[in-house]
Protein backbone atom coordinates (compact mmCIF):
# COMPACT_ATOMS: atom_id res chain seq x y z
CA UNK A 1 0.00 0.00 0.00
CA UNK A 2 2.86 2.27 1.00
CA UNK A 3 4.79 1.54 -2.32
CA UNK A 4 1.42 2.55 -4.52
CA UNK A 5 0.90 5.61 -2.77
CA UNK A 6 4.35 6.62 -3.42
CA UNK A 7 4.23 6.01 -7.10
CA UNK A 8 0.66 7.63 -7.23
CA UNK A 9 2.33 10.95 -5.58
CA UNK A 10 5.55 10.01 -8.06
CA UNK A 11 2.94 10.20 -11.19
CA UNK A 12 1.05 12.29 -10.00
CA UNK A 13 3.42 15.34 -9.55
CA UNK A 14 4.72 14.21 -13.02
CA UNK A 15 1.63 14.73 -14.78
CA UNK A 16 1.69 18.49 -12.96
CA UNK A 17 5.31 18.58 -14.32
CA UNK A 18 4.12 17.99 -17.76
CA UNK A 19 0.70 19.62 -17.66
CA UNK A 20 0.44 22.28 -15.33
CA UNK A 21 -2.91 22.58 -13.17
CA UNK A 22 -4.53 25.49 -14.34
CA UNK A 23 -7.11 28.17 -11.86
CA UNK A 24 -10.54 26.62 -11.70
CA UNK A 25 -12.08 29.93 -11.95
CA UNK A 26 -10.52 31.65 -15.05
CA UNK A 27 -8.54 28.29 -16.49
CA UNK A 28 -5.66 30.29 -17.51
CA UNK A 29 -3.32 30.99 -14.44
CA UNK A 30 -1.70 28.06 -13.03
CA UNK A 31 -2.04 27.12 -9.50
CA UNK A 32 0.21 25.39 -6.97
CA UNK A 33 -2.03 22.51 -6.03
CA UNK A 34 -4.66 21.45 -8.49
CA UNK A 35 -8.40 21.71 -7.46
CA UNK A 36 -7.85 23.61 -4.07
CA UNK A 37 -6.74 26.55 -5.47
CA UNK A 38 -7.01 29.90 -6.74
CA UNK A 39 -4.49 31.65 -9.31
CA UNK A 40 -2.42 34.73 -8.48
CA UNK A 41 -4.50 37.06 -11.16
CA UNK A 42 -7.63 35.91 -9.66
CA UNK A 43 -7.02 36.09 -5.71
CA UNK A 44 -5.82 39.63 -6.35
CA UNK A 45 -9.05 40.42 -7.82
CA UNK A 46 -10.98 39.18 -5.24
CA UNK A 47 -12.15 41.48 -2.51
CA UNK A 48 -10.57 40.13 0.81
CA UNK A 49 -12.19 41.39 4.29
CA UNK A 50 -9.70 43.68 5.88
CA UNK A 51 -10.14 45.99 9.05
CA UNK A 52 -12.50 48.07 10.13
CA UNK A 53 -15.07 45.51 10.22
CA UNK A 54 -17.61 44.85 12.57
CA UNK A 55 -16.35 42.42 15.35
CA UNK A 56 -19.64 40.49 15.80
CA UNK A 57 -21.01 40.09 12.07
CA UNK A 58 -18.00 40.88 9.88
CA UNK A 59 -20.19 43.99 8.19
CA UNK A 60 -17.03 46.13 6.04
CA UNK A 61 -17.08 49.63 7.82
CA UNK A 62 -15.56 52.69 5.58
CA UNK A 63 -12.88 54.08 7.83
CA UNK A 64 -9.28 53.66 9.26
CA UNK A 65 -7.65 50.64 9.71
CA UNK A 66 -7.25 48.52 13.32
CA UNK A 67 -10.71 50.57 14.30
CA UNK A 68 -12.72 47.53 14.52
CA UNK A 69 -15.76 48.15 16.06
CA UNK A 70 -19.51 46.60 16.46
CA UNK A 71 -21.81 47.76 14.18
CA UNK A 72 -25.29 49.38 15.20
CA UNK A 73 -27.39 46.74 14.37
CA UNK A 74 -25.24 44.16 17.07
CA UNK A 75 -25.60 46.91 19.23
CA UNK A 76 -28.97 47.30 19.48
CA UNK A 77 -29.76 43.99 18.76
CA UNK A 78 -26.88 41.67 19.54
CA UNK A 79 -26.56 37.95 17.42
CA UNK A 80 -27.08 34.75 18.81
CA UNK A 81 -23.61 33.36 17.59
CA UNK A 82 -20.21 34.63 19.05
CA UNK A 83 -18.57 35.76 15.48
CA UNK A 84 -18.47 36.17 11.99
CA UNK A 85 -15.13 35.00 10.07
CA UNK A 86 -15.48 36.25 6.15
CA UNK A 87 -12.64 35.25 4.21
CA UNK A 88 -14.12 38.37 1.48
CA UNK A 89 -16.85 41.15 0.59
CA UNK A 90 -19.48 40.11 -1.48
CA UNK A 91 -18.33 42.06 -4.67
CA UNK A 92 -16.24 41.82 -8.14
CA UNK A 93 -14.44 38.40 -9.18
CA UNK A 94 -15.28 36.76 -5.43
CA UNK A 95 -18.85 37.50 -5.89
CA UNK A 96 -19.02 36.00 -8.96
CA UNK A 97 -16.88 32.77 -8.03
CA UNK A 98 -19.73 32.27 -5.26
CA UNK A 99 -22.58 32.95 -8.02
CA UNK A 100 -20.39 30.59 -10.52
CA UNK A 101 -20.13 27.86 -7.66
CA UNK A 102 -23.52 28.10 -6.10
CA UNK A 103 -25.82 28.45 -8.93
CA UNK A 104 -23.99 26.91 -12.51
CA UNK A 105 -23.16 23.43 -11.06
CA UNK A 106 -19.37 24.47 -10.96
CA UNK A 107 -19.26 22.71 -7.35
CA UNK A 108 -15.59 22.22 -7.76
CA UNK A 109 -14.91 25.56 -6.76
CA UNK A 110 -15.69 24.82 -3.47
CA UNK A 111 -12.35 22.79 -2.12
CA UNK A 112 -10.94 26.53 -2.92
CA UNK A 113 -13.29 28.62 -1.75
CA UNK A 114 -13.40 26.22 1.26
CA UNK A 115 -9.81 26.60 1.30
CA UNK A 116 -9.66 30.37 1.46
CA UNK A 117 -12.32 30.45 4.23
CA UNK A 118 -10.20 27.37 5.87
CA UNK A 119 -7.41 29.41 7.08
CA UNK A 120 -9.08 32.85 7.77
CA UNK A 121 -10.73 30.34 10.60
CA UNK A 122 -7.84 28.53 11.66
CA UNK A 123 -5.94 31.69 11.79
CA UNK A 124 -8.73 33.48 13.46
CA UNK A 125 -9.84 30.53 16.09
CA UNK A 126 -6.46 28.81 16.29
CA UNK A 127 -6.41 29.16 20.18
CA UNK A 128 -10.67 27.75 20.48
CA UNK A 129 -10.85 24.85 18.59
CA UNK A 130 -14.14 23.30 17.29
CA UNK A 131 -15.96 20.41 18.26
CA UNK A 132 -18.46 20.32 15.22
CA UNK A 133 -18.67 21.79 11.65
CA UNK A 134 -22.45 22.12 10.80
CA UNK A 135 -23.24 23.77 6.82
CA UNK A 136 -26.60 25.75 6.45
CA UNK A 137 -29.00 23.22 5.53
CA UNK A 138 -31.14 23.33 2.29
CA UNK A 139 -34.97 21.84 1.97
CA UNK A 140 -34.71 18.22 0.45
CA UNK A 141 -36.84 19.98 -2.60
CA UNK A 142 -34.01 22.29 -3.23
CA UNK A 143 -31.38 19.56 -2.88
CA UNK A 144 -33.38 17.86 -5.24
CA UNK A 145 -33.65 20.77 -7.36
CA UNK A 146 -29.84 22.12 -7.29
CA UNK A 147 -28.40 18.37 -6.73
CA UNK A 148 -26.00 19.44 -3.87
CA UNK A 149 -25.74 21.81 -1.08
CA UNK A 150 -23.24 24.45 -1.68
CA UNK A 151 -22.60 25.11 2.22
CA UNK A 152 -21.92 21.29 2.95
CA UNK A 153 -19.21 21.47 0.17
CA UNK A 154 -17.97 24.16 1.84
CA UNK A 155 -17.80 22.57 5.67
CA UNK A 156 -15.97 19.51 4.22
CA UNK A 157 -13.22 21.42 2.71
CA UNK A 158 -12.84 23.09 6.06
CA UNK A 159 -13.81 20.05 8.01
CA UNK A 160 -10.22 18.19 6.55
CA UNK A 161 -8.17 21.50 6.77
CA UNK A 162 -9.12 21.60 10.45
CA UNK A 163 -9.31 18.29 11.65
CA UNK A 164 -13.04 18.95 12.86
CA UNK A 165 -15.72 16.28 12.50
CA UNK A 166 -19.00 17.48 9.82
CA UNK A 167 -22.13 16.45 11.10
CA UNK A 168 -24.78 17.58 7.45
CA UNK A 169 -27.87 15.64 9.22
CA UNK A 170 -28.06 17.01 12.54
CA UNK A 171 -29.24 20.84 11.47
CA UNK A 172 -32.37 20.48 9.43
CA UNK A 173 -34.43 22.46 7.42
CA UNK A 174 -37.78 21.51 8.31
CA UNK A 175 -40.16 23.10 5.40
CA UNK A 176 -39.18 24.95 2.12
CA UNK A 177 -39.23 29.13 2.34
CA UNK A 178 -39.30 31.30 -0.35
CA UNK A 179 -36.08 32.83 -1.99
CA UNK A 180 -34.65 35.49 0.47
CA UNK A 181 -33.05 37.67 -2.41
CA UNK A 182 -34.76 41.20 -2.68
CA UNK A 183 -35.90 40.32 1.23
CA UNK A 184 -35.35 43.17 3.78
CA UNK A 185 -33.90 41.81 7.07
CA UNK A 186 -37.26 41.98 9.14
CA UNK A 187 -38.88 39.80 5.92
CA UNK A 188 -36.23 37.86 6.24
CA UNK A 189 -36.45 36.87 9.91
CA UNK A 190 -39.90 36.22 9.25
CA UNK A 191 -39.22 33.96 6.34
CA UNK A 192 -36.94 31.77 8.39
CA UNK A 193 -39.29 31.35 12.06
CA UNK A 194 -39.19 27.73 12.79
CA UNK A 195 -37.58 26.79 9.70
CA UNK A 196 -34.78 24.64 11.11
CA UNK A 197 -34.67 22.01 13.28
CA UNK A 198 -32.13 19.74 15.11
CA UNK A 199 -32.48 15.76 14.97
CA UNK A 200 -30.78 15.62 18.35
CA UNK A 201 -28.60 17.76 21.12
CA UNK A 202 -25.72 19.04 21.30
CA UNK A 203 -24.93 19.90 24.90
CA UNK A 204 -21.49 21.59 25.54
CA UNK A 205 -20.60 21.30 21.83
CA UNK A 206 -19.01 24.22 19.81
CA UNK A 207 -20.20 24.44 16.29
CA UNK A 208 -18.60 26.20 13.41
CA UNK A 209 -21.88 26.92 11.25
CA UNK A 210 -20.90 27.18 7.23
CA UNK A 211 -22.56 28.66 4.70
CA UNK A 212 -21.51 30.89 1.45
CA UNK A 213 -23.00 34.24 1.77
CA UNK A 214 -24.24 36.40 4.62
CA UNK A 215 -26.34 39.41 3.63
CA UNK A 216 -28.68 40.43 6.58
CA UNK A 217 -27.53 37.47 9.06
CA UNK A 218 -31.34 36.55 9.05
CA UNK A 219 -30.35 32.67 8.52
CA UNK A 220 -27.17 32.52 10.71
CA UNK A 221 -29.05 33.74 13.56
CA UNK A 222 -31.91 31.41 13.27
CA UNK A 223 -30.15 28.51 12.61
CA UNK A 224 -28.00 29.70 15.94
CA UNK A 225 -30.90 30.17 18.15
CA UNK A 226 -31.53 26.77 17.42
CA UNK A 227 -28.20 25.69 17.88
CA UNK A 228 -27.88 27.25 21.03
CA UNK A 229 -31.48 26.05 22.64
CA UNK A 230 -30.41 22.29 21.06
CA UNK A 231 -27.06 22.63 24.23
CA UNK A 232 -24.48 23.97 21.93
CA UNK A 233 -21.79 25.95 24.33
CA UNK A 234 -21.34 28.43 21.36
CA UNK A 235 -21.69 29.11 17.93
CA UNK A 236 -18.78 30.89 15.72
CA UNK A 237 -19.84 31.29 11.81
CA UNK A 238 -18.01 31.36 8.61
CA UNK A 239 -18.97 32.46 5.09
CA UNK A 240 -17.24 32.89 2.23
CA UNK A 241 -18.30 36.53 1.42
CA UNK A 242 -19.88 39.08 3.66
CA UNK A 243 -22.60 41.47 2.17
CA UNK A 244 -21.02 45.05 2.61
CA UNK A 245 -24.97 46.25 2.99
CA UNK A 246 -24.42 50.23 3.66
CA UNK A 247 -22.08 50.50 0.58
């Protein structure tokens, strides 16, 4: 077993010799390592999340640097889950790597984008680490509909970058809502009341919850309420791209 895994690695890196793995995004830069990565052209186009930035839900603030702050809507209304880690904003070449991924079956962009979020969490959370990885759930029609769930493709990238176990049947979605696009954040809250469900407890665990985009938080915080009442000891969160909403 130990002598084919060598040769596999042996032909392996001489087929990269010979053909070069190429960016799974544009398919023109090449890439270190083929499949979980991004090309130098295209992660300098994306938009990465830099300080200020809210401290709670990651929203972009316009101002200095290292003047991280909360924003007002965690102030006056403060999130169920302990964090936000964003790896970008939700504009240019990353937002449309997330469309690309989530919505044209190109679910091979997400060991990358998994990758990127990957180590903005283990850079972020190397000191608290996680018990469970848990993705966003979709409705079983959806799944049906869209053939896999972006989030959980997501989670198991992370999942083997961090060593954390992914659990994609223990959060549930419990009934199909309507598309929260166009939704302010009070519609969406309302959308998204008793939508998920957990299939057992939790108690003292704490869950990394994964999904792509966060716009208004609406879904994140529901799915952490339930979380939290189901005996999690906390909940962090971690999206690929953060909605910069007062841009």
């Amino acid at each position: 077993m130990k002598l084919f895994r060598a040769l596999k690695k042996e032909l392996s890196g001489l087929v990269d010799f010979i053909f070069p793995p190429v960016c799974p995004l544009c398919g023109k830069g090449s890439v270190d390592v083929a499949g979980v990565s991004f090309c130098r052209n295209c992660l300098a186009d994306f938009s990465p999340l830099v300080s200020p930035f809210c401290t709670l839900c990651a929203l972009p603030f316009v101002g200095p640097q290292e003047s991280d702050h909360y924003c007002g809507a965690c102030i006056t209304n403060p999130p169920p889950f302990s964090s936000v880690t964003s790896f970008g904003i939700y504009e240019g070449l990353l937002k449309e790597a997330v469309q690309t991924f989530k919505y044209r079956d190109k679910f091979h962009l997400g060991r990358p984008l998994g990758r990127l979020v990957a180590e903005k969490v283990a850079e972020r959370h190397r000191f608290c680490p996680f018990d469970l990885i848990l993705p966003v759930p979709l409705h079983r029609r959806r799944l049906q509909e869209r053939t896999y769930n972006q989030a959980l493709l997501l989670a198991e990238t992370i999942g083997r970058h961090l060593a954390v176990p992914v659990n994609s049947a223990l959060l549930r979605r419990l009934r199909p809502t309507p598309p929260q696009q166009g939704l302010s954040e009070r519609e969406r809250l309302r959308n998204l009341k008793g939508v998920f469900g957990l299939a057992e407890k939790i108690e003292g665990l704490r869950v990394l919850l994964v999904d792509d985009v966060m716009t208004t938080g609406a879904t994140a915080r529901e799915c952490s309420q339930v979380l939290l009442r189901g005996g999690a000891s906390g909940v962090e969160v971690a999206v690929v791209a953060r909605a910069a909403r007062h841009f």
